[in-house]
Protein backbone atom coordinates (compact mmCIF):
# COMPACT_ATOMS: atom_id res chain seq x y z
CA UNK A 1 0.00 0.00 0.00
CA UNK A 2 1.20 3.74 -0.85
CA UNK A 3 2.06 5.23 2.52
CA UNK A 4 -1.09 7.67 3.59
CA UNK A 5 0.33 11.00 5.55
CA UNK A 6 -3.09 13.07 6.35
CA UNK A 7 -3.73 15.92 8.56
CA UNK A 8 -7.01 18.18 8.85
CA UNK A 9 -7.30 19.43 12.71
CA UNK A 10 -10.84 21.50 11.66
CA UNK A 11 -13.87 20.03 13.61
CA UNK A 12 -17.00 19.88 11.30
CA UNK A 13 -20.56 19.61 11.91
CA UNK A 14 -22.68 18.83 9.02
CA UNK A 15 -26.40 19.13 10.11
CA UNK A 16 -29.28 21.62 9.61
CA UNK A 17 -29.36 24.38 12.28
CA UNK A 18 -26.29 23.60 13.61
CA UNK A 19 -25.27 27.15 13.69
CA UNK A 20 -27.54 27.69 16.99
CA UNK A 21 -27.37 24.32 18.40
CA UNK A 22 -23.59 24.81 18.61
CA UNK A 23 -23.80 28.47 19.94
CA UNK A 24 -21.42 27.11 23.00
CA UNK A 25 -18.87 25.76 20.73
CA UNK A 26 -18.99 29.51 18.57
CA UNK A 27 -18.06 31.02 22.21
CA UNK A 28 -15.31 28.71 23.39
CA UNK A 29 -13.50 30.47 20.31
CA UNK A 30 -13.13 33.61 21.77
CA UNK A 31 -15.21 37.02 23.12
CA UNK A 32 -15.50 39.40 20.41
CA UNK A 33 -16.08 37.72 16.96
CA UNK A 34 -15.17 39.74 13.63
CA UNK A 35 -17.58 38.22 11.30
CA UNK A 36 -16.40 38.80 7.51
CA UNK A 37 -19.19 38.31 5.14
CA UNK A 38 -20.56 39.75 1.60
CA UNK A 39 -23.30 42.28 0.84
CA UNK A 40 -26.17 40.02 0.67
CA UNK A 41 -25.82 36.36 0.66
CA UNK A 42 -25.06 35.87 4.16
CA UNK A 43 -27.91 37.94 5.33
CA UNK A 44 -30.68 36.88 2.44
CA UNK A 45 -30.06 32.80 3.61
CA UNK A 46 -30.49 33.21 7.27
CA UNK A 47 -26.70 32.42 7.91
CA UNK A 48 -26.15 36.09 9.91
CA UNK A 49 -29.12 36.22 12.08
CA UNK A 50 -28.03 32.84 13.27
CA UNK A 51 -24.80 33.31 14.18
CA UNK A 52 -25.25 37.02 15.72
CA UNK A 53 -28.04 35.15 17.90
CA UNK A 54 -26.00 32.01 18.61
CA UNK A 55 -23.23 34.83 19.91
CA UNK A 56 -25.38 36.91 21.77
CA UNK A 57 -27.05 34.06 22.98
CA UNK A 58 -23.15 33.70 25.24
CA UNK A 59 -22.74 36.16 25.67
CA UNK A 60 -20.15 37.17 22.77
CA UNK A 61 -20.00 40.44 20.72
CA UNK A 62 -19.24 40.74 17.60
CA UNK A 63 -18.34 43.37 14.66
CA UNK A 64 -19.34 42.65 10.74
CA UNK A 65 -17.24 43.31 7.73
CA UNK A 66 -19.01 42.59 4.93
CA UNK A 67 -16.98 43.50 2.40
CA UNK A 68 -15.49 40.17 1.13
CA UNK A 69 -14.98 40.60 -2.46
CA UNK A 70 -15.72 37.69 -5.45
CA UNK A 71 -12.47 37.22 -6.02
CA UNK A 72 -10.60 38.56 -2.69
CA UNK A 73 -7.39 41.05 -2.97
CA UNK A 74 -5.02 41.74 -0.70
CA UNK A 75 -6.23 45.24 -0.37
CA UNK A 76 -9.45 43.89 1.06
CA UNK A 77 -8.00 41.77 3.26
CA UNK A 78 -5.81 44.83 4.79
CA UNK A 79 -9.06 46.84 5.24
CA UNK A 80 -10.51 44.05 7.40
CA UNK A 81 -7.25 43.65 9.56
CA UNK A 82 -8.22 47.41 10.34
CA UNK A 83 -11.52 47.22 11.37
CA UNK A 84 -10.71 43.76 13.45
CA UNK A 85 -7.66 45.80 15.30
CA UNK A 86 -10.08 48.66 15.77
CA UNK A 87 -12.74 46.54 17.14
CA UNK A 88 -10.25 44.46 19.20
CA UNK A 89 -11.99 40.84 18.21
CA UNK A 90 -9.71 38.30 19.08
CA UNK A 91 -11.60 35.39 16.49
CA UNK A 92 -13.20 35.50 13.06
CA UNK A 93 -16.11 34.21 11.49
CA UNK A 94 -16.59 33.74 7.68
CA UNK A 95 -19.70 33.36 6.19
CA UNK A 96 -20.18 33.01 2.73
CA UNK A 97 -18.88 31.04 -0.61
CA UNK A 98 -14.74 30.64 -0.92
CA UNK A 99 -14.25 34.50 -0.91
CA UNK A 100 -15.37 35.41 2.30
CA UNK A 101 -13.92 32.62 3.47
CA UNK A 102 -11.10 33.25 2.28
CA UNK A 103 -11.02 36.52 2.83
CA UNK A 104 -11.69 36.11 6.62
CA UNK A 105 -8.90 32.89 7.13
CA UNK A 106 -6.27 35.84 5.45
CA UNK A 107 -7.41 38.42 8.15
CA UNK A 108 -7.05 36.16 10.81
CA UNK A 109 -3.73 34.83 9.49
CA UNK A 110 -2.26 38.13 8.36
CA UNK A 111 -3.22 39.99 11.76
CA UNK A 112 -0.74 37.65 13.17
CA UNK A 113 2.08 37.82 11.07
CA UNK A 114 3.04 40.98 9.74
CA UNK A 115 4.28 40.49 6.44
CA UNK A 116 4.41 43.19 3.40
CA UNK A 117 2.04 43.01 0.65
CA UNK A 118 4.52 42.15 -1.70
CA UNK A 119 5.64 39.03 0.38
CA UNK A 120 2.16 37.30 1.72
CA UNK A 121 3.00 34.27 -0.53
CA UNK A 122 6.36 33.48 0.83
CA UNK A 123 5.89 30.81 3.47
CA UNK A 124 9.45 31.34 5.09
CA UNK A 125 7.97 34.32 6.63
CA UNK A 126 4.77 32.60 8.65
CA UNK A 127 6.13 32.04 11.91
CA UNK A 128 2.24 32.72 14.09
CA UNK A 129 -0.45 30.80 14.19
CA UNK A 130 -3.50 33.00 13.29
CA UNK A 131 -6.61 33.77 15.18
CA UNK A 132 -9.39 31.38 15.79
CA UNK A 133 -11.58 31.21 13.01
CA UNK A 134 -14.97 29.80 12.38
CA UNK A 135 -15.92 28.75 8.80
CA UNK A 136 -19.75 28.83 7.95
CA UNK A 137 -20.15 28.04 3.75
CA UNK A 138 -23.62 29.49 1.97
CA UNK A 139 -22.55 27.59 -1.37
CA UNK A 140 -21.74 24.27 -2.04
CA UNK A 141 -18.22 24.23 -4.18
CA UNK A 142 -15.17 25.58 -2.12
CA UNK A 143 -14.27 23.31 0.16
CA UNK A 144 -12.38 26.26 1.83
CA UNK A 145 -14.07 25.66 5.53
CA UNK A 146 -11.76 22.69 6.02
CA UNK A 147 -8.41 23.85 4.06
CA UNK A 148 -5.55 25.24 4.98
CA UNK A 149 -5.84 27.75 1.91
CA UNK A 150 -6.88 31.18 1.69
CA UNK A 151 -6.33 32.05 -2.19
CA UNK A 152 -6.24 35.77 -3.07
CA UNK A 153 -5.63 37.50 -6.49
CA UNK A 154 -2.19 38.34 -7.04
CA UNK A 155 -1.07 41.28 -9.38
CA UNK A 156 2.47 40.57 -9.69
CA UNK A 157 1.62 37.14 -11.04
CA UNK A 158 -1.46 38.02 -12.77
CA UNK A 159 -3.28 35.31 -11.33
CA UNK A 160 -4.54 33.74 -8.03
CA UNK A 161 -2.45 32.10 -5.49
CA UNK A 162 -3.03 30.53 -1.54
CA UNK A 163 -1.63 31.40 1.45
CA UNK A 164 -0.90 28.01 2.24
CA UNK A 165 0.12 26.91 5.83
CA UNK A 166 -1.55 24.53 8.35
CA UNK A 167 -1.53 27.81 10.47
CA UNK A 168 -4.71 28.98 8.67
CA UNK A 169 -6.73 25.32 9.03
CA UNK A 170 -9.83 26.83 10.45
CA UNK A 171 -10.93 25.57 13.91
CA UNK A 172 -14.53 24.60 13.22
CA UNK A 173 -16.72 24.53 10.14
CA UNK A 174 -20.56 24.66 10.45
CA UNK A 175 -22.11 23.75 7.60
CA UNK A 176 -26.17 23.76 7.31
CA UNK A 177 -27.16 22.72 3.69
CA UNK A 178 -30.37 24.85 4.16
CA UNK A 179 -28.42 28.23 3.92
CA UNK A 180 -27.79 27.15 -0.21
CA UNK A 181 -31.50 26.91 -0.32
CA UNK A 182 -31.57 30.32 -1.60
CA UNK A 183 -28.51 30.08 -4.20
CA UNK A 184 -29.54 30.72 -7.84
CA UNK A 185 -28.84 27.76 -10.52
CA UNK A 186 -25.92 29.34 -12.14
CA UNK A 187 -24.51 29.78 -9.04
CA UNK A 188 -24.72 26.41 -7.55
CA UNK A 189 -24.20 24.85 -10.87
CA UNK A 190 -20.40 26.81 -11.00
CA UNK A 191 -19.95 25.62 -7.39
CA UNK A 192 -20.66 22.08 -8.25
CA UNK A 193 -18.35 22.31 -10.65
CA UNK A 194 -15.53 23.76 -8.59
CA UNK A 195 -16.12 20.85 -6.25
CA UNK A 196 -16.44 18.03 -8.96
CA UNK A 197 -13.29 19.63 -10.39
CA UNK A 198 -11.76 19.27 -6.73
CA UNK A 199 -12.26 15.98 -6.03
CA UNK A 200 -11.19 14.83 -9.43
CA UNK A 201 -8.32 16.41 -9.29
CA UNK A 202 -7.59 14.89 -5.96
CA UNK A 203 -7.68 11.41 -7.61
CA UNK A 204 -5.54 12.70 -10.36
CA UNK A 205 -2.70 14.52 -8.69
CA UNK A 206 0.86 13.08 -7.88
CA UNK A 207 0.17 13.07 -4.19
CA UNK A 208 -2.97 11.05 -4.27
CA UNK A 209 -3.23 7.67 -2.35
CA UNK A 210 -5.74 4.95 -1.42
CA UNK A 211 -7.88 6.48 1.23
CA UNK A 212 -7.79 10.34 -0.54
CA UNK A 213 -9.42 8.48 -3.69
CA UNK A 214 -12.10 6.86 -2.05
CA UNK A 215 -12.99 10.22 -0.49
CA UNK A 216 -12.90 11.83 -4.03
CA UNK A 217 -14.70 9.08 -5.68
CA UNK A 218 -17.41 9.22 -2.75
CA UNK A 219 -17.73 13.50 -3.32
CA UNK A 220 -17.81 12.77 -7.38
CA UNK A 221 -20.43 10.43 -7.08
CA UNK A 222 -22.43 12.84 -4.73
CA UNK A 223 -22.21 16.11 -6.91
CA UNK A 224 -22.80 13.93 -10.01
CA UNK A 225 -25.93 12.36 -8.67
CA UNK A 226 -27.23 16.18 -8.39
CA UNK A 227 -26.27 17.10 -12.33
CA UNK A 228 -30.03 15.76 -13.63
CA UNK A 229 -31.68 18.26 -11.03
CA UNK A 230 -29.08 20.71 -11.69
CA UNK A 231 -29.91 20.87 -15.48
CA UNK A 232 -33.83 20.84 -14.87
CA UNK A 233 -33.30 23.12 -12.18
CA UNK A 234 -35.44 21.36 -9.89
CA UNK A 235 -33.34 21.35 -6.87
CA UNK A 236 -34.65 20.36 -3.88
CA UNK A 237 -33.07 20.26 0.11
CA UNK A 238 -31.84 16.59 -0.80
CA UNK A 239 -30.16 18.00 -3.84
CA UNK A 240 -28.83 20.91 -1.80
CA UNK A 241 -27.77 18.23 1.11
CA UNK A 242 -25.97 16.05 -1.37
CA UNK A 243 -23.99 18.72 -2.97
CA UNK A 244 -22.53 20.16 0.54
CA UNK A 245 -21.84 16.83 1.55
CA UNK A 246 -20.00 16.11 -1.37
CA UNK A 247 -17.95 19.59 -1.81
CA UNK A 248 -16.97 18.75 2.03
CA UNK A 249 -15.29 15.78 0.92
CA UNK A 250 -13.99 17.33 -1.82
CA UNK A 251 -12.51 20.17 0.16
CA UNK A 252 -10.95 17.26 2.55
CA UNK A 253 -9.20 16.15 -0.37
CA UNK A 254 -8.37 19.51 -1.30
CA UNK A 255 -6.83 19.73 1.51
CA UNK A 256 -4.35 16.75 1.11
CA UNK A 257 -3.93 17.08 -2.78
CA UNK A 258 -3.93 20.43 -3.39
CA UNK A 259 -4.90 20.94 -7.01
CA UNK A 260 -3.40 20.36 -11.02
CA UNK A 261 -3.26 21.80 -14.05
CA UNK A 262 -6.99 22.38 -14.16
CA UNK A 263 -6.77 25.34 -10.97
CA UNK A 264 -3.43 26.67 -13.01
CA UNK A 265 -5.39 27.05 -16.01
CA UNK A 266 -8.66 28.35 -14.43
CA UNK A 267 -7.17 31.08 -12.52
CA UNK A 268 -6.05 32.96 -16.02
CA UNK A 269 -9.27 32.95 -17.11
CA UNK A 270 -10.67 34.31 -13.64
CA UNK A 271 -7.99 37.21 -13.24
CA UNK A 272 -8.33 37.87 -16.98
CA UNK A 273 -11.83 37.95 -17.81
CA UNK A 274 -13.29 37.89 -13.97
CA UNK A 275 -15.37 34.43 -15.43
CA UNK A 276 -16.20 32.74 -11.64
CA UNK A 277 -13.76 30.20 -10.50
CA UNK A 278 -15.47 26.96 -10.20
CA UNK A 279 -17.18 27.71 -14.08
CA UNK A 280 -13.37 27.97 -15.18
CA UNK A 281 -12.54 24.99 -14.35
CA UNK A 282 -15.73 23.24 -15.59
CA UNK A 283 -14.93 24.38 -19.12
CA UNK A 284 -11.63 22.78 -18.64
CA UNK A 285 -12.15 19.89 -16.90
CA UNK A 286 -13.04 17.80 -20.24
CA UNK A 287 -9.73 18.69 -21.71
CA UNK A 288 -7.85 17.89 -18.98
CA UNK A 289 -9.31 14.25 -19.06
CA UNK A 290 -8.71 13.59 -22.49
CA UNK A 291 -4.73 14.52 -21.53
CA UNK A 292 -4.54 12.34 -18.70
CA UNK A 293 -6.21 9.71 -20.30
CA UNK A 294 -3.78 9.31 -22.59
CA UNK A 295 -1.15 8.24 -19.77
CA UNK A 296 -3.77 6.83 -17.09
CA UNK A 297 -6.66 5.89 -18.91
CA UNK A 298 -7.91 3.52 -15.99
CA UNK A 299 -7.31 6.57 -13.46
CA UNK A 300 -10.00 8.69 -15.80
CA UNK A 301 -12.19 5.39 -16.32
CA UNK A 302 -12.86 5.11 -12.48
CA UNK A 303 -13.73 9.13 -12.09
CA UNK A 304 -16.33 8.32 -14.95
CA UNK A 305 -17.32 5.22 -13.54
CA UNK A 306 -18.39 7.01 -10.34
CA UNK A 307 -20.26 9.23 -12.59
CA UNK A 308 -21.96 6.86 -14.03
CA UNK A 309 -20.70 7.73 -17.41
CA UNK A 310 -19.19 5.56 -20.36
CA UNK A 311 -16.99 8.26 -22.14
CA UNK A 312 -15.20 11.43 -22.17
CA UNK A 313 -17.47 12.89 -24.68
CA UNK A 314 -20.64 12.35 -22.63
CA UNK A 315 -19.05 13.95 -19.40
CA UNK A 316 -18.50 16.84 -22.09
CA UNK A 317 -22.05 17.24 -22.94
CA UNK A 318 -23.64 16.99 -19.56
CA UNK A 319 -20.87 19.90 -18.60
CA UNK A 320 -21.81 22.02 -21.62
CA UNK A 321 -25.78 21.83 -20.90
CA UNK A 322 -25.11 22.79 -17.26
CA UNK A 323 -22.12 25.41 -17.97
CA UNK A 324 -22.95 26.78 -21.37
CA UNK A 325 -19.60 27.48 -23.65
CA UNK A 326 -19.70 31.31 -24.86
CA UNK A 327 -16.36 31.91 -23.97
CA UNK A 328 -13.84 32.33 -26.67
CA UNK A 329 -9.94 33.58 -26.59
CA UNK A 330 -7.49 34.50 -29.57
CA UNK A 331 -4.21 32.48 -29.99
CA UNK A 332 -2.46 35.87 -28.69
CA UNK A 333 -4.76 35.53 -25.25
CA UNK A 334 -4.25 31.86 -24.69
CA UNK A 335 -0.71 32.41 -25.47
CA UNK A 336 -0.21 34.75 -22.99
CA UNK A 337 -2.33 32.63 -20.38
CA UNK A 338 -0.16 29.75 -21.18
CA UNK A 339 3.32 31.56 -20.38
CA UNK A 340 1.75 32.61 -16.55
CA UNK A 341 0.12 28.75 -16.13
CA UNK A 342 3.69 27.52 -16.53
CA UNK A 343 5.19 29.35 -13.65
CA UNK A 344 2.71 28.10 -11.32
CA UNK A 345 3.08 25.32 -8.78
CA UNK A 346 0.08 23.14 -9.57
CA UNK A 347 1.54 22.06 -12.94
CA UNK A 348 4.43 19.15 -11.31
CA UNK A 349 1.63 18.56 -8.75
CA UNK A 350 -0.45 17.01 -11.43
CA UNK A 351 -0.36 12.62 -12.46
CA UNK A 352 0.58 14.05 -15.75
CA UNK A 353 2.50 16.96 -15.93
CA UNK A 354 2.34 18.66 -19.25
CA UNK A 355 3.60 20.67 -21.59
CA UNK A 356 3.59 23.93 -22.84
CA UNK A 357 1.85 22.90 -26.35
CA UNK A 358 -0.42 20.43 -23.87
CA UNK A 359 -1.83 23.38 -22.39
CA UNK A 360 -2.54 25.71 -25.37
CA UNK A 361 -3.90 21.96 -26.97
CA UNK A 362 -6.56 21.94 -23.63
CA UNK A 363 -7.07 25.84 -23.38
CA UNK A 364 -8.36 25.33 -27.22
CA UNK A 365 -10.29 22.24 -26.93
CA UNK A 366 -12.56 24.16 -24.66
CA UNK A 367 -12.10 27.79 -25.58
């Protein structure tokens, strides 16, 4: 057997209204809660008024930021740091898809190491744990409530990259699959994809093993048992419950993978053309089979398999009805794209590592 090496210290409770039932374990994290959310999602599914209530309810204050951005910057994260100094809250609370999420796991990291703006990626200068944080997710595709990741947009790369430490594993997730209730289709149908594109990627990354697969294949067959209601748009709380259960797992495997080529290639087209994150790598996720296949074409088979699905091509067309494909680049764009996707560290990370011409060969297969 390969030799297994996993470590995820979050504590997660997956149940409805578990936000109030564990009010007591949301105060054993601290007095004064900086809650970092967006405009309107976290207050339009219920998510706020639960945990403001659950705090109250021991006693805890609390201060809101609540403005996370899509895709989260640096200079966002910087204005929250202010506002938790100011408010003196020694433990944050993200509510929301990845970015606040993200955004909140960065404040509570970054208030503890102080580190310039041009070096927040260099991991030889995290010497502090950060804050306590709480991670409560509102959509069903991140997996970011259980990772050690908080991924930011970065200018000087002209793409996305993670703070990436076990210092920034959050302490407890919450996750209450009626809070996506109120998540329109395109939305959860991009976050399904970010966590099908997770979890496959898990089973086809270099640092992959036995027990990480079955996880995957487990989350893959979840989502994918969701894509007939996703395309009717007929989604129901089972639905909803299936999805979060399976971009959990994904986000476990997340976790111990990291991600491939699919996540290098994906984050070009979201700092480029601002198209969301988990519909980027949808539209490449088709391409990126047909490469590995080539090399592991049993590794692809089982990922199908678990989907229930006898080829490539038909994984292709299901993705295509739920996704749409109206997105199309010049040579000169993907080019460009290319030369950054190169540079970045999922590439060797990935069963088959490819080339330069492989990735222009999967950016125009689906673009």
């Amino acid at each position: 057997m390969i030799p297994i090496n996993y470590y995820n210290p979050t504590r997660y409770i997956f149940a409805r209204s578990c936000v109030k039932a564990q009010a007591d374990l949301l105060a054993s994290c601290g007095s004064k809660a900086l809650i970092v959310t967006g405009k309107h999602s976290a207050k339009a599914c219920g998510a706020l008024d639960d945990v403001t209530e659950a705090l109250t309810s021991r006693g805890c204050t609390y201060a809101i930021y609540d403005e996370a951005r899509e895709n989260p910057t640096i200079d966002s994260v910087r204005k929250g740091i202010a506002l938790l100094r100011e408010e003196k809250a020694d433990f944050v609370i993200g509510i929301g898809g990845g970015s606040p999420m993200d955004t909140g796991k960065a404040i509570a990291f970054l208030a503890a190491n102080e580190i310039s703006d041009d070096q927040i990626f260099n991991k030889r200068l995290y010497k502090n744990p950060g804050l306590p944080t709480v991670m409560i997710p509102t959509t069903s595709g991140t997996g970011s409530e259980v990772t050690q990741y908080a991924i930011l947009m970065n200018d000087a790369k002209h793409s996305k990259t993670s703070i990436s430490t076990p210092m920034i594993f959050p302490k407890l997730a919450l996750l209450d699959p009626t809070y996506t209730m109120s998540v329109g289709t395109r939305t959860t149908r991009n976050t399904a994809a970010d966590a099908l594109s997770h979890a496959a990627e898990g089973v086809l990354s270099q640092r992959g093993d036995s027990m990480i697969t079955t996880v995957a294949l487990e989350a893959i067959r979840a989502i994918s048992a969701c894509f007939p209601a996703l395309e009717a748009e007929t989604l129901g709380y089972e639905e909803r419950e299936k999805l979060m259960y399976g971009s959990l797992l994904a986000g476990l495997v997340l976790a111990h993978t990291s991600t491939t080529t699919v996540h290098a290639m994906g984050y070009s087209l979201t700092y480029g053309n601002n198209i969301p994150h988990g519909r980027a790598n949808g539209l490449l996720l088709p391409g990126y089979f047909r490469f590995v296949a080539k090399t592991h074409p049993d590794t692809v088979k089982s990922i199908l398999d678990a989907m229930n699905m006898k080829s490539i091509d038909e994984f292709a067309a299901v993705f295509t009805a739920l996704l749409g494909s109206e997105e199309r680049f010049s040579d000169e764009v993907i080019e460009a794209y290319t030369n950054t996707v190169m540079t970045l560290p999922n590439i060797p990370n990935s069963l088959s590592v490819p080339t330069r011409e492989d990735v222009i060969e999967m950016y125009h297969t689906m673009l």
